[in-house]
C-alpha atoms as a PDB file:
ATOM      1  CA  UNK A   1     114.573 105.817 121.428  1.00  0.00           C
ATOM      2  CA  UNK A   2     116.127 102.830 123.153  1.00  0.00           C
ATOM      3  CA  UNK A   3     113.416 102.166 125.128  1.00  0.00           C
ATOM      4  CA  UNK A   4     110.778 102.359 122.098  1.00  0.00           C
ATOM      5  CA  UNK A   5     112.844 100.102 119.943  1.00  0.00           C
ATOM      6  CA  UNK A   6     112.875  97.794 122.736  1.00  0.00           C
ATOM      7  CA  UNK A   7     108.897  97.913 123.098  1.00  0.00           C
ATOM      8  CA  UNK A   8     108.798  97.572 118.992  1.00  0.00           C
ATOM      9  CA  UNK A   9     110.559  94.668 119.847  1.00  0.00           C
ATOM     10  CA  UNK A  10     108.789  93.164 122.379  1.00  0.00           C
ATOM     11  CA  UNK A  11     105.604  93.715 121.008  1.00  0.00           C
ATOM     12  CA  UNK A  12     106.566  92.276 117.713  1.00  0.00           C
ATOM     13  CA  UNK A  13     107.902  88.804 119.347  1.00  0.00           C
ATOM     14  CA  UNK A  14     104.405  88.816 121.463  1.00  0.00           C
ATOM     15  CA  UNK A  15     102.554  89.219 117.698  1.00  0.00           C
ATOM     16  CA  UNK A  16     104.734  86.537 116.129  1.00  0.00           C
ATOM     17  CA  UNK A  17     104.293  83.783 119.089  1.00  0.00           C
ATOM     18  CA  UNK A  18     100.577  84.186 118.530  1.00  0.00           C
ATOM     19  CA  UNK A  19     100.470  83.867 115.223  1.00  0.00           C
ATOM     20  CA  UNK A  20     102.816  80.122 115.470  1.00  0.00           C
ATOM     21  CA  UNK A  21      99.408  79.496 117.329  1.00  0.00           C
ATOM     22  CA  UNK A  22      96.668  80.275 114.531  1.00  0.00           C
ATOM     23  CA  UNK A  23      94.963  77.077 112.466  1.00  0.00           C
ATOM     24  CA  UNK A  24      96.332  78.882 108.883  1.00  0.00           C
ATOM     25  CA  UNK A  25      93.743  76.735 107.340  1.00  0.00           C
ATOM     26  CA  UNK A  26      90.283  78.519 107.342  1.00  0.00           C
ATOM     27  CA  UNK A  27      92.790  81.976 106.628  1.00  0.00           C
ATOM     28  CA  UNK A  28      92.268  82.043 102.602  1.00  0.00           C
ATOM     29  CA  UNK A  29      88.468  81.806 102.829  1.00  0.00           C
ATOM     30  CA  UNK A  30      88.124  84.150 105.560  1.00  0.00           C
ATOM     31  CA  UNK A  31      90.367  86.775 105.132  1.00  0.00           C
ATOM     32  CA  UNK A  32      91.239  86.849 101.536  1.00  0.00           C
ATOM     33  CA  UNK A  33      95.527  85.523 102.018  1.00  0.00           C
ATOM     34  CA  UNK A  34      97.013  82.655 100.451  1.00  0.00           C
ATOM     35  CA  UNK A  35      98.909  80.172 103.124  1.00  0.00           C
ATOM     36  CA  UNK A  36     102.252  78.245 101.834  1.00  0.00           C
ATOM     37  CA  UNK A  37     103.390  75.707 104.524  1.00  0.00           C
ATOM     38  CA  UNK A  38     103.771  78.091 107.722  1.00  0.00           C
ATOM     39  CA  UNK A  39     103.647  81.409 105.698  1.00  0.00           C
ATOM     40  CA  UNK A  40     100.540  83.614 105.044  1.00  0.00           C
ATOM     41  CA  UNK A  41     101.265  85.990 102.376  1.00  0.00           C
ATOM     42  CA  UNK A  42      98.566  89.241 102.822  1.00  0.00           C
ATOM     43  CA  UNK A  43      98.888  91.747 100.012  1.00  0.00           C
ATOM     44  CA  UNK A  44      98.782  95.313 102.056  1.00  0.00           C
ATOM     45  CA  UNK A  45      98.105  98.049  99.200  1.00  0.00           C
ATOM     46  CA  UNK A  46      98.569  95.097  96.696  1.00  0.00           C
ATOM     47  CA  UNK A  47     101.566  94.421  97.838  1.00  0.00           C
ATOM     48  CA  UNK A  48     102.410  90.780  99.133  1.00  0.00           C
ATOM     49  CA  UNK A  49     104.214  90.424 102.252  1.00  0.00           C
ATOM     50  CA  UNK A  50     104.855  87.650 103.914  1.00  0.00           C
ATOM     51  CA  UNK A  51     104.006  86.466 108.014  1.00  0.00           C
ATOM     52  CA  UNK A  52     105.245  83.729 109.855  1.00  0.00           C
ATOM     53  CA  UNK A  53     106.208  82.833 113.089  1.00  0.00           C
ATOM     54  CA  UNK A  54     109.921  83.265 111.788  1.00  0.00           C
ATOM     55  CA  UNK A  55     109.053  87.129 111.283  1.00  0.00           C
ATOM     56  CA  UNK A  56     107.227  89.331 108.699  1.00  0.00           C
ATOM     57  CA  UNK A  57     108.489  90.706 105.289  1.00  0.00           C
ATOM     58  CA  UNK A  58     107.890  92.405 102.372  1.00  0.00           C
ATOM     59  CA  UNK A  59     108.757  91.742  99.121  1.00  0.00           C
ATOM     60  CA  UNK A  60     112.622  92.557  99.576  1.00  0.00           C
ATOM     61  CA  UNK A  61     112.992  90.389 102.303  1.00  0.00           C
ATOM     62  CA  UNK A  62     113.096  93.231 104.825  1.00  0.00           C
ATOM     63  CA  UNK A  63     110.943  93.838 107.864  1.00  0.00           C
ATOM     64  CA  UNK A  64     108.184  96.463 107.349  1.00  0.00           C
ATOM     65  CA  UNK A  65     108.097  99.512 109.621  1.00  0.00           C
ATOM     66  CA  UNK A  66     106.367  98.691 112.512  1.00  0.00           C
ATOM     67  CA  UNK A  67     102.660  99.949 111.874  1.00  0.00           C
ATOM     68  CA  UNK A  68     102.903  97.794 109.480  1.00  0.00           C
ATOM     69  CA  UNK A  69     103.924  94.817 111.057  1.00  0.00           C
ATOM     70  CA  UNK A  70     101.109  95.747 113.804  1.00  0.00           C
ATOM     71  CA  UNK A  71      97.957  95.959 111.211  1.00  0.00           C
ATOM     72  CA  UNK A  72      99.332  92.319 109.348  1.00  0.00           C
ATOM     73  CA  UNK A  73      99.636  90.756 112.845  1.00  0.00           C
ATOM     74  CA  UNK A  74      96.116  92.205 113.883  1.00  0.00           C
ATOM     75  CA  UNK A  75      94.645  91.185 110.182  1.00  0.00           C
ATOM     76  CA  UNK A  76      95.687  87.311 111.194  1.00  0.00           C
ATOM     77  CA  UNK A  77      94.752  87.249 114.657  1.00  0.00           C
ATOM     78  CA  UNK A  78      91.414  89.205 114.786  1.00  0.00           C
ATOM     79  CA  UNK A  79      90.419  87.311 112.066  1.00  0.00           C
ATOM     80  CA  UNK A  80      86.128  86.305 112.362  1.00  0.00           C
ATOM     81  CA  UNK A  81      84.899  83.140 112.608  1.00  0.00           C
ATOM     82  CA  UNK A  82      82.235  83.488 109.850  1.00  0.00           C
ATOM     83  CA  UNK A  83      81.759  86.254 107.479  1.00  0.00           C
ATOM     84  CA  UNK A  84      80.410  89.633 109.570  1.00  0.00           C
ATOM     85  CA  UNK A  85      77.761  91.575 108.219  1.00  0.00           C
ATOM     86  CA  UNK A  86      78.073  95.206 107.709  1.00  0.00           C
ATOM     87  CA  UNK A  87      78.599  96.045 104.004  1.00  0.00           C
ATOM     88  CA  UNK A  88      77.924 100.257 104.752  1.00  0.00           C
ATOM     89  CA  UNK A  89      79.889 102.510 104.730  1.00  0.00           C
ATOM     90  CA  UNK A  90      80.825 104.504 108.103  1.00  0.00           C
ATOM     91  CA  UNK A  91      82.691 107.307 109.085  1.00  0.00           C
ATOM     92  CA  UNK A  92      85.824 106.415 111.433  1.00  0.00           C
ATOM     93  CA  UNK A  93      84.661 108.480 114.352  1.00  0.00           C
ATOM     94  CA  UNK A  94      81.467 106.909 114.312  1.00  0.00           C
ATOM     95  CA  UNK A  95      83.008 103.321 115.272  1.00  0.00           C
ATOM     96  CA  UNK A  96      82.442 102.336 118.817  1.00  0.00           C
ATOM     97  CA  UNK A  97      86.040 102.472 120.162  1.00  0.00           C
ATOM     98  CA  UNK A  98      87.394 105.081 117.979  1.00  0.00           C
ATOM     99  CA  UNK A  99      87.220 108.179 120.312  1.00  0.00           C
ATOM    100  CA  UNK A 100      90.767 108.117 121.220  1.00  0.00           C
ATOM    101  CA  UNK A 101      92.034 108.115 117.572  1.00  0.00           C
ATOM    102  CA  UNK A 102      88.935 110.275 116.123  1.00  0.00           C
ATOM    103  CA  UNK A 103      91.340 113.228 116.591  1.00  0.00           C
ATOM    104  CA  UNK A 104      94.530 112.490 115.303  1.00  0.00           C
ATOM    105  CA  UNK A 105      93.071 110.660 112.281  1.00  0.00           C
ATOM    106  CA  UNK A 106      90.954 113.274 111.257  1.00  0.00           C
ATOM    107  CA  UNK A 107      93.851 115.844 111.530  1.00  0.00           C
ATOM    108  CA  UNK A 108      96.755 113.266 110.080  1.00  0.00           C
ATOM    109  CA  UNK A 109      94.455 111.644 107.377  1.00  0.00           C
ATOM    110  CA  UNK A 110      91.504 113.512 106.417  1.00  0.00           C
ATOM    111  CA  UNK A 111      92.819 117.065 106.925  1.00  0.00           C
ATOM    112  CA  UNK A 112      96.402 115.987 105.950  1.00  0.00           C
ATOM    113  CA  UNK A 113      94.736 115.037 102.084  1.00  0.00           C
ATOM    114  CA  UNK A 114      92.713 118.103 101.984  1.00  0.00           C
ATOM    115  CA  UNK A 115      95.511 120.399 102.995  1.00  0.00           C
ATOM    116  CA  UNK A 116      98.014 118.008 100.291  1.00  0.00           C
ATOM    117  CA  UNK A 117      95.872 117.841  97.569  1.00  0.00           C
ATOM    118  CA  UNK A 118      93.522 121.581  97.646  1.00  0.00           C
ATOM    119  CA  UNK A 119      93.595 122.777  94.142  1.00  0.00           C
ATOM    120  CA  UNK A 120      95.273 119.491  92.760  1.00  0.00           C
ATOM    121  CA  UNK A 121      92.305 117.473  91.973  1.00  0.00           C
ATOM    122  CA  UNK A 122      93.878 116.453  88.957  1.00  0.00           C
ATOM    123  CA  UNK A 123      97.182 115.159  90.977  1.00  0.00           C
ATOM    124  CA  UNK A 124      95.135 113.343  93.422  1.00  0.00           C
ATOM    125  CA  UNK A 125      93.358 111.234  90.495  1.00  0.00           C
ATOM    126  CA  UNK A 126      96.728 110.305  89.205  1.00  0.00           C
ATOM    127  CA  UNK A 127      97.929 109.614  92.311  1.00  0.00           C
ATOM    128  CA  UNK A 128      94.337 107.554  93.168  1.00  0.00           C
ATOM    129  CA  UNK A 129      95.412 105.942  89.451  1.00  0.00           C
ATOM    130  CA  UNK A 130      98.964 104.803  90.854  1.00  0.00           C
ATOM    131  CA  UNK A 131      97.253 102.479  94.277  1.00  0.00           C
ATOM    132  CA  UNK A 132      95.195 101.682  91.900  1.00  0.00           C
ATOM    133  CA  UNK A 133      92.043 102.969  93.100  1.00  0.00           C
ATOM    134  CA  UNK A 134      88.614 102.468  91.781  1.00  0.00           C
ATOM    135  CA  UNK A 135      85.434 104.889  91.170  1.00  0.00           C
ATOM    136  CA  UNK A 136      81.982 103.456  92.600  1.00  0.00           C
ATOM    137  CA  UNK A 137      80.097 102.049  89.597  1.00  0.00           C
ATOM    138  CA  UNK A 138      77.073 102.891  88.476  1.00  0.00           C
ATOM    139  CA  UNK A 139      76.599 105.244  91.636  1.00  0.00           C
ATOM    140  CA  UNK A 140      76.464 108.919  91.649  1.00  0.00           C
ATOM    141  CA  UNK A 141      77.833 110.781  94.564  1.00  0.00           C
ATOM    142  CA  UNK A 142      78.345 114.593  95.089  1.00  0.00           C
ATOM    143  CA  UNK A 143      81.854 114.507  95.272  1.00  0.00           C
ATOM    144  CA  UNK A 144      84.705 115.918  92.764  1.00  0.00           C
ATOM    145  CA  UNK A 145      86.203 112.550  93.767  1.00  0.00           C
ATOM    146  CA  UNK A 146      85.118 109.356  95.027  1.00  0.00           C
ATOM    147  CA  UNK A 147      87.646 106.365  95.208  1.00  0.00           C
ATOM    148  CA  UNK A 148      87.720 103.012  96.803  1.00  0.00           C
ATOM    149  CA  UNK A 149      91.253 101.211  97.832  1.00  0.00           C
ATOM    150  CA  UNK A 150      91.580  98.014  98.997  1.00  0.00           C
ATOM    151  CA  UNK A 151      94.235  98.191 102.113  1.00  0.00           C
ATOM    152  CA  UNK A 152      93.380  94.526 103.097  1.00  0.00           C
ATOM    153  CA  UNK A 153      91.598  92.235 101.062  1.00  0.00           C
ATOM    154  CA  UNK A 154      88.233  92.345 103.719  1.00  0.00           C
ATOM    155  CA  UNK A 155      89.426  96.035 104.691  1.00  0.00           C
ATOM    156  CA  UNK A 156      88.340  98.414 101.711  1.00  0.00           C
ATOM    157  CA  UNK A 157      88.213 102.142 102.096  1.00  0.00           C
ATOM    158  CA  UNK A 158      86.298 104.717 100.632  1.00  0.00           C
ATOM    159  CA  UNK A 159      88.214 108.419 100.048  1.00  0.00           C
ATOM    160  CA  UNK A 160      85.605 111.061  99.365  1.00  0.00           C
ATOM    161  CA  UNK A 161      87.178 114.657  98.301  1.00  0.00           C
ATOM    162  CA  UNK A 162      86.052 117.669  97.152  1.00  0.00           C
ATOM    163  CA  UNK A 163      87.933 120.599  95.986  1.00  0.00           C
ATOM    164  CA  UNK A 164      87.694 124.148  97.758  1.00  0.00           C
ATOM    165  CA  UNK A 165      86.840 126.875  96.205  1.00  0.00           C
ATOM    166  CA  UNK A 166      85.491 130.909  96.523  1.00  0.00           C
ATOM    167  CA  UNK A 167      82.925 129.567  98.955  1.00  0.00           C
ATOM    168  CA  UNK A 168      83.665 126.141 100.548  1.00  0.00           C
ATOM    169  CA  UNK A 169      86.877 125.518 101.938  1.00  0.00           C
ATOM    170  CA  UNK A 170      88.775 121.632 100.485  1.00  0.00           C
ATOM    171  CA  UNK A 171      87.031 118.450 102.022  1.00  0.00           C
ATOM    172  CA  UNK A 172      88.122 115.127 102.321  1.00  0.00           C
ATOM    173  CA  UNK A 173      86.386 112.123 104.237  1.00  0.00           C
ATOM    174  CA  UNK A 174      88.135 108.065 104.330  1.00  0.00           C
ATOM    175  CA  UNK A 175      85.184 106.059 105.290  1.00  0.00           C
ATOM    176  CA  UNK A 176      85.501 101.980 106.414  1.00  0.00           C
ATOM    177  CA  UNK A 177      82.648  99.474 105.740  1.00  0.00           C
ATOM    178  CA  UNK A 178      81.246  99.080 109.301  1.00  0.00           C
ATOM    179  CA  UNK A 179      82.089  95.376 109.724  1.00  0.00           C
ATOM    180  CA  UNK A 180      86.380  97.004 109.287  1.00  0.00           C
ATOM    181  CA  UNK A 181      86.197  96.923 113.251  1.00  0.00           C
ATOM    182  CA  UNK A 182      85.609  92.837 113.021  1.00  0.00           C
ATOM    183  CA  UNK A 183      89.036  92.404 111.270  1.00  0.00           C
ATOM    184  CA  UNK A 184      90.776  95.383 113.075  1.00  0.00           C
ATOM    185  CA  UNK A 185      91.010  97.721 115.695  1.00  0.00           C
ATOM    186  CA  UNK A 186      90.867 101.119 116.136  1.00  0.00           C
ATOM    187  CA  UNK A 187      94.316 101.724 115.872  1.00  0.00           C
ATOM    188  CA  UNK A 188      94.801  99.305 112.942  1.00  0.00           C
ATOM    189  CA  UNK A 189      92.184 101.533 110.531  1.00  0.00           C
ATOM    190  CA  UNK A 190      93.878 104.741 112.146  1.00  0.00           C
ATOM    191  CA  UNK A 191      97.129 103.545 110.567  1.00  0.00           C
ATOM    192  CA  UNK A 192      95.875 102.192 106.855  1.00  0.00           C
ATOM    193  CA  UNK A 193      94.210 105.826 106.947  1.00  0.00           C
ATOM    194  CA  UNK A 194      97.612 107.376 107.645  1.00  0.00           C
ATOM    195  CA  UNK A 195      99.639 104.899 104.997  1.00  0.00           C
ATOM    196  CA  UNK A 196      96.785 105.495 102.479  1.00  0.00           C
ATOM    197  CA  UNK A 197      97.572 109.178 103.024  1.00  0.00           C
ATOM    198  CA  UNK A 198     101.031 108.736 103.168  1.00  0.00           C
ATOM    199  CA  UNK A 199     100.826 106.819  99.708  1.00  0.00           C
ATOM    200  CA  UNK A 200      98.794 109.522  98.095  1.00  0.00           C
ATOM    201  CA  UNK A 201     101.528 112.192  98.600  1.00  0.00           C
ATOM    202  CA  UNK A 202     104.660 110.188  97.511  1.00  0.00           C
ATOM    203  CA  UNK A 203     102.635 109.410  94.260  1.00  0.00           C
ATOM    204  CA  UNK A 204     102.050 112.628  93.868  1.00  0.00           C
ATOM    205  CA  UNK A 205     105.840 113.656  94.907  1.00  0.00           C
ATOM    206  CA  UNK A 206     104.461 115.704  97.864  1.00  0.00           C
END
């Protein structure tokens, strides 16, 4: 444990000494954030939190766990020079670089909802309701559920879900717009899949 903390550590004070190096300017336009002085507040899940070179917070003042702290780092410092193009949606093993994630987030996210929420369609809308969540407009889609969250402000996702029943086991699919992998990594989505998730079941006090 010792020796993760201190690579937590280390990896956090290598995130924060890059970011003292970003031009905040062009940050607002291009990634959604607002910039005070030498402070770039991102809302994650709506939720402001705060990154400097100083360190990164959320609304309490405290320091987010580290996943966190790695996606918000990532947001700043991948961020494109122009708008990328790439508005469809995709599934996250079908990104270039996702192979060695495709596993774990398909077991930890996608199975991890369907499992959670199999015969509680009704407690996954009100949990949807609570990260305030929005249905597609206007667009018809085979699903007992379809529900778009926005994790970053250019990182939207896209939770698909449909209940089991006699015939069809529960299904569940968290799709990124394809240009996600311009503003993150691999890793990055693999973790706002596994917070979204994680979200979903303490709304619904799973």
């Amino acid at each position: 444990m010792k020796e993760q903390a201190a690579v937590f550590k280390k990896t956090y004070e290598d995130y924060l000494a890059q970011i003292a190096g970003i031009d905040l300017t062009a940050l607002p336009a291009r990634l959604g954030v607002r910039v005070n002085g030498n402070e770039v507040v991102i809302p994650f899940f709506g939720i402001p939190h705060r990154v400097s070179p100083a360190g990164i917070a959320d609304p309490s003042g405290d320091k987010p766990n580290h996943a966190i702290c790695v996606v918000l780092s990532k947001y700043l410092l991948m961020c494109p020079d122009s708008e990328p193009d790439g508005d469809e949606w995709a599934a996250f093993q079908d990104f270039k670089d996702a192979a060695p994630f495709a596993d774990a987030y398909r077991k930890n996210v996608e199975q991890a909802i369907a499992i959670s929420f199999g015969g509680r369609l009704d407690e996954l809308k009100q949990a949807c309701k609570i990260l305030n969540g929005g249905a597609p407009e206007g667009i018809n889609l085979p699903y007992d559920l379809a529900m778009w969250f926005v994790p970053l402000p250019r990182v939207p996702v896209f939770l698909l879900f449909n209940d089991g029943d006699n015939e069809f086991s529960t299904q569940c699919k968290v799709l990124f717009e394809k240009r996600a992998q311009q503003f993150l990594d691999m890793e990055c989505l693999a973790i706002l899949g596994m917070c979204l998730t994680d979200y979903l079941k303490t709304a619904a006090n799973i």
